[in-house]
N, C-alpha and C. Protein backbone atom coordinates (compact mmCIF):
# COMPACT_ATOMS: atom_id res chain seq x y z
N UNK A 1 -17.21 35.02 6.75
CA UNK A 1 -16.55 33.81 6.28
C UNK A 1 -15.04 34.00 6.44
N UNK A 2 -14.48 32.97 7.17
CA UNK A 2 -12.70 33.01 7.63
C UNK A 2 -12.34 32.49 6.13
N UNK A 3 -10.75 32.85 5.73
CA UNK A 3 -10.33 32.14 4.89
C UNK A 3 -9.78 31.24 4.54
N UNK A 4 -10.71 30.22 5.53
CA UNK A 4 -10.62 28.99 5.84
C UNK A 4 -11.77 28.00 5.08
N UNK A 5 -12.97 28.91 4.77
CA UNK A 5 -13.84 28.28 4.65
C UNK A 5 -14.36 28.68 3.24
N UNK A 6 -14.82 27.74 2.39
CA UNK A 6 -14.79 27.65 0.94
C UNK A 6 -17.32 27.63 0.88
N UNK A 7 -16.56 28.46 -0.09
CA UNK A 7 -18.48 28.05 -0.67
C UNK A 7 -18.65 27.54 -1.80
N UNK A 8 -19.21 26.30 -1.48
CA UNK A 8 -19.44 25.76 -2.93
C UNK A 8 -20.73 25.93 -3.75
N UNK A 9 -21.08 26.06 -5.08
CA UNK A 9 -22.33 26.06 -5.30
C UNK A 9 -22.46 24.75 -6.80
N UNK A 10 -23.01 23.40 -6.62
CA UNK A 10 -22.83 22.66 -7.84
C UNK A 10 -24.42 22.50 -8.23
N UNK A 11 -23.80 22.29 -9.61
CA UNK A 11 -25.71 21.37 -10.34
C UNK A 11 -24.95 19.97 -10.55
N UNK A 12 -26.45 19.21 -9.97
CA UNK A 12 -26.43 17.80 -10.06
C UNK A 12 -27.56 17.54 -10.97
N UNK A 13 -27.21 16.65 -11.79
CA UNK A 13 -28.44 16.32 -13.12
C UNK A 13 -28.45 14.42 -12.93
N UNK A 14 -29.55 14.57 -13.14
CA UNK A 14 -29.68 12.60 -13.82
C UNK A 14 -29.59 12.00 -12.87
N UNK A 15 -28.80 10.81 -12.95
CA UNK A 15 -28.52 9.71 -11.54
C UNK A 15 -27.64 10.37 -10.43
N UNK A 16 -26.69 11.46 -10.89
CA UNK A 16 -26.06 12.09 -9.67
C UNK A 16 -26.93 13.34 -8.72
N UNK A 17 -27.85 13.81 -9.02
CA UNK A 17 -29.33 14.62 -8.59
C UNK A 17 -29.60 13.69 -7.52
N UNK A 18 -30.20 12.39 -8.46
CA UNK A 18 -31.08 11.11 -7.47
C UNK A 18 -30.16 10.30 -6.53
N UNK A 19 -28.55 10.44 -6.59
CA UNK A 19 -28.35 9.99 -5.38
C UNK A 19 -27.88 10.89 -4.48
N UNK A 20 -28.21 11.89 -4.96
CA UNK A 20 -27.60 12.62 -3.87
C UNK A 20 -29.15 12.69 -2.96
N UNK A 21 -30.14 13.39 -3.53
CA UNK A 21 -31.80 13.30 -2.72
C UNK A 21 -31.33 12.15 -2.15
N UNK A 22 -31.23 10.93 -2.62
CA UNK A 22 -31.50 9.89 -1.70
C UNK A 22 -30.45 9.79 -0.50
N UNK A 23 -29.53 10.38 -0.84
CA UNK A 23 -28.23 10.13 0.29
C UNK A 23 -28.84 11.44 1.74
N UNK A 24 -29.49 12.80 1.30
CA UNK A 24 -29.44 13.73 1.98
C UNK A 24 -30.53 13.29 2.66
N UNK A 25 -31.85 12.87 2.08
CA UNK A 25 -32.75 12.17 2.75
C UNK A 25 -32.62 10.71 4.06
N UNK A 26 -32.11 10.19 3.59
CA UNK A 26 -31.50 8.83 4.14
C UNK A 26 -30.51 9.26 5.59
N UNK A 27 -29.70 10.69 5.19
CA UNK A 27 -28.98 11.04 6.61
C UNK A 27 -29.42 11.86 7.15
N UNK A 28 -30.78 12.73 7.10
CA UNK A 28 -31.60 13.52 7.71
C UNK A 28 -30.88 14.72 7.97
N UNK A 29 -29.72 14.68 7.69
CA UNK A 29 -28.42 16.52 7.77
C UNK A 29 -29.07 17.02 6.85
N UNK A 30 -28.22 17.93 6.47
CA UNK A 30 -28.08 19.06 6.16
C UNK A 30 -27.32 18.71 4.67
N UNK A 31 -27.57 19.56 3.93
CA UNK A 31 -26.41 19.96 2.49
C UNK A 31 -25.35 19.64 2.66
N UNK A 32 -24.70 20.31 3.51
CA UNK A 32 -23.55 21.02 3.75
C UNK A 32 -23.02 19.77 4.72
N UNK A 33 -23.64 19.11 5.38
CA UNK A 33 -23.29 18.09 6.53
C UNK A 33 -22.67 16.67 5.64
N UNK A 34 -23.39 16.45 4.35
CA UNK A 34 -23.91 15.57 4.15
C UNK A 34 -22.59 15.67 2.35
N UNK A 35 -22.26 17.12 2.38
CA UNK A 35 -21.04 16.58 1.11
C UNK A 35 -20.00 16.90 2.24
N UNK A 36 -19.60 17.70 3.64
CA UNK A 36 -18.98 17.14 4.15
C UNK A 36 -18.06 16.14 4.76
N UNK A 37 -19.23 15.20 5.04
CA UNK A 37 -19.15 13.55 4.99
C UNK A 37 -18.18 13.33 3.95
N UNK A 38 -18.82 13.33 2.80
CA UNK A 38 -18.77 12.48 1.62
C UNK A 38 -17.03 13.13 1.10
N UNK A 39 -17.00 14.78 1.31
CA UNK A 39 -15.61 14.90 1.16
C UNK A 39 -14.62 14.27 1.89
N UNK A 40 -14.56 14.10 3.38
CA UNK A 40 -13.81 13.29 4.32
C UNK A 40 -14.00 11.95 4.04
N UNK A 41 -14.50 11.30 3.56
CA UNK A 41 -14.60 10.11 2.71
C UNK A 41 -13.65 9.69 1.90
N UNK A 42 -13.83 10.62 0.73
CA UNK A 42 -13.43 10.68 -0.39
C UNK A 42 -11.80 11.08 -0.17
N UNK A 43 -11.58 12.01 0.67
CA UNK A 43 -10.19 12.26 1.67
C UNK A 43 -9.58 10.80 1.74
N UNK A 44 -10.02 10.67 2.96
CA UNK A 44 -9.55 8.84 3.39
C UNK A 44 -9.12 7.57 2.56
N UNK A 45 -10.22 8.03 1.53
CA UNK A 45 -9.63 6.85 0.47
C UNK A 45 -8.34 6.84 -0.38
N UNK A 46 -8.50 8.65 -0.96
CA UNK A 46 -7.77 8.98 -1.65
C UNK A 46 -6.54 9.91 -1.27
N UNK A 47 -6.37 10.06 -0.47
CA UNK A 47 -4.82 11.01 -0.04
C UNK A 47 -4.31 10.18 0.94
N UNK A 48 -3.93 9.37 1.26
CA UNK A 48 -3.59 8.37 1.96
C UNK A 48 -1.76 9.02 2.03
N UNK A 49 -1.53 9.39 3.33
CA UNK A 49 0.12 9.77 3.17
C UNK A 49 0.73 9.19 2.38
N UNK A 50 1.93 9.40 1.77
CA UNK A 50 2.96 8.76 1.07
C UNK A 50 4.02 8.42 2.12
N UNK A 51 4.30 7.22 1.76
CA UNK A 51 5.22 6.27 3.19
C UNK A 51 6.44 6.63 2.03
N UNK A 52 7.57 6.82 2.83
CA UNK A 52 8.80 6.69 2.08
C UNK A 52 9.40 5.48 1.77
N UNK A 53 9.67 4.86 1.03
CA UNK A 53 10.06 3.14 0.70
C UNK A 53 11.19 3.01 1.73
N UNK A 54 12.18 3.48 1.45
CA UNK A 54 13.23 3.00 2.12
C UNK A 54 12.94 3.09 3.53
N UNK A 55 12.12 3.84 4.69
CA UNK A 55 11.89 3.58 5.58
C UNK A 55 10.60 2.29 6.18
N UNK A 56 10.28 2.20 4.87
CA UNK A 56 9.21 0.68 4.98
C UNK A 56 10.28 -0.19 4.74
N UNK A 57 11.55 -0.04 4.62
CA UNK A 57 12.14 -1.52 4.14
C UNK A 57 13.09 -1.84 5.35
N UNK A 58 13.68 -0.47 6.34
CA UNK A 58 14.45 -0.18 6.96
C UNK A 58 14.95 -1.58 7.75
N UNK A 59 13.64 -2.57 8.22
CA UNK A 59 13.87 -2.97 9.38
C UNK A 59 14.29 -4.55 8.53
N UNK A 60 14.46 -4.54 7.44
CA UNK A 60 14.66 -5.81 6.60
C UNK A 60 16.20 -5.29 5.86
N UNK A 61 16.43 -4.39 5.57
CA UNK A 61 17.83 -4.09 5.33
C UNK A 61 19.02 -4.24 5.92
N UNK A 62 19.86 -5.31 4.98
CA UNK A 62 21.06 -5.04 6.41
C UNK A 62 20.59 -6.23 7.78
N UNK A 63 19.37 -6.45 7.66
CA UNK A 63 19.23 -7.40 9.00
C UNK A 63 19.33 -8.49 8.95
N UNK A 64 19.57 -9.16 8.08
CA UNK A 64 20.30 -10.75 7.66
C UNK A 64 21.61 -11.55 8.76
N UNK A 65 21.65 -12.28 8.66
CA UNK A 65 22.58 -13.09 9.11
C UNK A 65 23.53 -13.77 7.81
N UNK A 66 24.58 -13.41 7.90
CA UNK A 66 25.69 -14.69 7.02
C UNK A 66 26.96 -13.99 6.84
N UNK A 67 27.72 -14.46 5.96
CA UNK A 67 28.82 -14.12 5.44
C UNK A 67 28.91 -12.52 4.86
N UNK A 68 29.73 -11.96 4.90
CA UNK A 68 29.42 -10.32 4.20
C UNK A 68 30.00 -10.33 3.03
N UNK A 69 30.64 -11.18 2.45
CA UNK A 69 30.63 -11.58 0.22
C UNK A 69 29.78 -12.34 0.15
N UNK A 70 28.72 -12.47 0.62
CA UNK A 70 27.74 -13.49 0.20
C UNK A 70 27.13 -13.29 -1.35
N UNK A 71 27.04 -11.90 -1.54
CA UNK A 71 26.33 -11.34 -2.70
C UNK A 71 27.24 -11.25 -3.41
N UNK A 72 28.69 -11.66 -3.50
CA UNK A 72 29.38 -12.00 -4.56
C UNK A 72 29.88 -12.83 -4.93
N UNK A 73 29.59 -13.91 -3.74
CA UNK A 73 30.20 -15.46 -3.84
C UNK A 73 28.57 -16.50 -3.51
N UNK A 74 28.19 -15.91 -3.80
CA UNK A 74 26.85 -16.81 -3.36
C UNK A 74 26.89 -18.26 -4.54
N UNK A 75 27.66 -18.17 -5.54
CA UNK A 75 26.94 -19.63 -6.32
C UNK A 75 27.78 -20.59 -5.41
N UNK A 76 28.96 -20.09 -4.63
CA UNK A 76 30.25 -21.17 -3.84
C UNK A 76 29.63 -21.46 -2.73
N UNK A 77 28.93 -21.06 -1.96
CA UNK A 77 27.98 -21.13 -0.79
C UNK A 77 27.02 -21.67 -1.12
N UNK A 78 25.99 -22.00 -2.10
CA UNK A 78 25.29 -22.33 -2.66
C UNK A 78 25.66 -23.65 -3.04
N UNK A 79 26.43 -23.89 -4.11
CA UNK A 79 27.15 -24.81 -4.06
C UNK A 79 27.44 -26.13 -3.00
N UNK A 80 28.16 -25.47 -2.14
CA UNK A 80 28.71 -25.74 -0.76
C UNK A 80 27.39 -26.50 -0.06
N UNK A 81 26.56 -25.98 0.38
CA UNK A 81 25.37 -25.76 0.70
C UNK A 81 24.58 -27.26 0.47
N UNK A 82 24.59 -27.31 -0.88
CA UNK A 82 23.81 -28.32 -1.63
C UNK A 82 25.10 -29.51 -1.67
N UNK A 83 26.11 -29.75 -1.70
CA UNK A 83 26.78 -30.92 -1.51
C UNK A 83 27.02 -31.22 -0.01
N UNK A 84 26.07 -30.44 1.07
CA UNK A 84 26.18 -31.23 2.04
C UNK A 84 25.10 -31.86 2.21
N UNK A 85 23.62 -30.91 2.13
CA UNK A 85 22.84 -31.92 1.71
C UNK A 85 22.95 -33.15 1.57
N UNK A 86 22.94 -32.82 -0.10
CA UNK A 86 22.94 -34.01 -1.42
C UNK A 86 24.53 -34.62 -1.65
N UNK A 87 24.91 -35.23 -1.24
CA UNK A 87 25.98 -36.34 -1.45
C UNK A 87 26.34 -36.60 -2.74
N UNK A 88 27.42 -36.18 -3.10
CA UNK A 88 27.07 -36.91 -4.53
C UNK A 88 27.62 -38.49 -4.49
N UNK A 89 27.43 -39.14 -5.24
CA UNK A 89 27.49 -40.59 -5.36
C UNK A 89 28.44 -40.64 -6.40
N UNK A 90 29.34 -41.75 -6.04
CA UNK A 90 30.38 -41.98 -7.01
C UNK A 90 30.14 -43.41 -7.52
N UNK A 91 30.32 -43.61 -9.01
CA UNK A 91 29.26 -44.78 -9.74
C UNK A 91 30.54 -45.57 -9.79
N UNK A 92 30.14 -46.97 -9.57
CA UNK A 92 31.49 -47.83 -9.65
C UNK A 92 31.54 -47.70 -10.96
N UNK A 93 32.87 -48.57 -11.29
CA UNK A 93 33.23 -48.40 -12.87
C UNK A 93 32.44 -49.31 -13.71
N UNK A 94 32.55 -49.55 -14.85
CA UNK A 94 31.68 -49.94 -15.95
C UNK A 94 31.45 -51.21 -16.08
C-alpha cells in the first residue's frame, strides 16, 4: 500500500446497510468501486473551488461609462437628468 492510498473499514446499520446493498447490487462493482463513486460525488458537490470575489467582479468594475464625480454628485445629474425628461410646467397665476 503507497501512501497514497487509505483503508477504510465502516459498519452500516438500518436504512444506511439497505442502501448501500441496494446501491452495490444495482452497480454490479465492487465495495471499493462503488464508495469510490459515491466519494467523487460527494467531492463534486461539496468542495467546489473557492472563486475569489473580486476577480468575479473584475470585468464590471471600473467598466462604466460617465462622468468620474458621478458618485459624489450623482443627486445633480440625477436631477439634471429628470428635468430633461420631465418638463416642469409653470402654472399660470391664480
Amino acid at each position: 500500500m503507497s501512501s497514497t492510498d487509505v483503508r477504510i473499514n465502516a459498519r452500516l446499520t438500518g436504512e444506511d446497510a439497505l442502501r448501500y446493498q441496494q446501491l452495490l447490487e444495482r452497480s454490479g462493482g465492487s465495495a471499493s468501486d462503488l464508495l469510490r463513486d459515491a466519494l467523487r460525488e460527494y467531492h463534486a458537490a461539496h468542495l467546489r473551488p473557492k472563486r475569489d470575489p473580486l476577480a468575479l467582479l473584475a470585468g464590471y468594475i471600473g467598466a462604466g461609462d460617465g462622468p468620474e464625480d458621478l458618485s459624489s454628485n450623482y443627486k445633480a445629474y440625477l436631477t439634471e437628468a429628470l428635468e430633461d425628461k420631465i418638463p416642469l410646467r409653470v402654472q399660470d397665476g391664480p
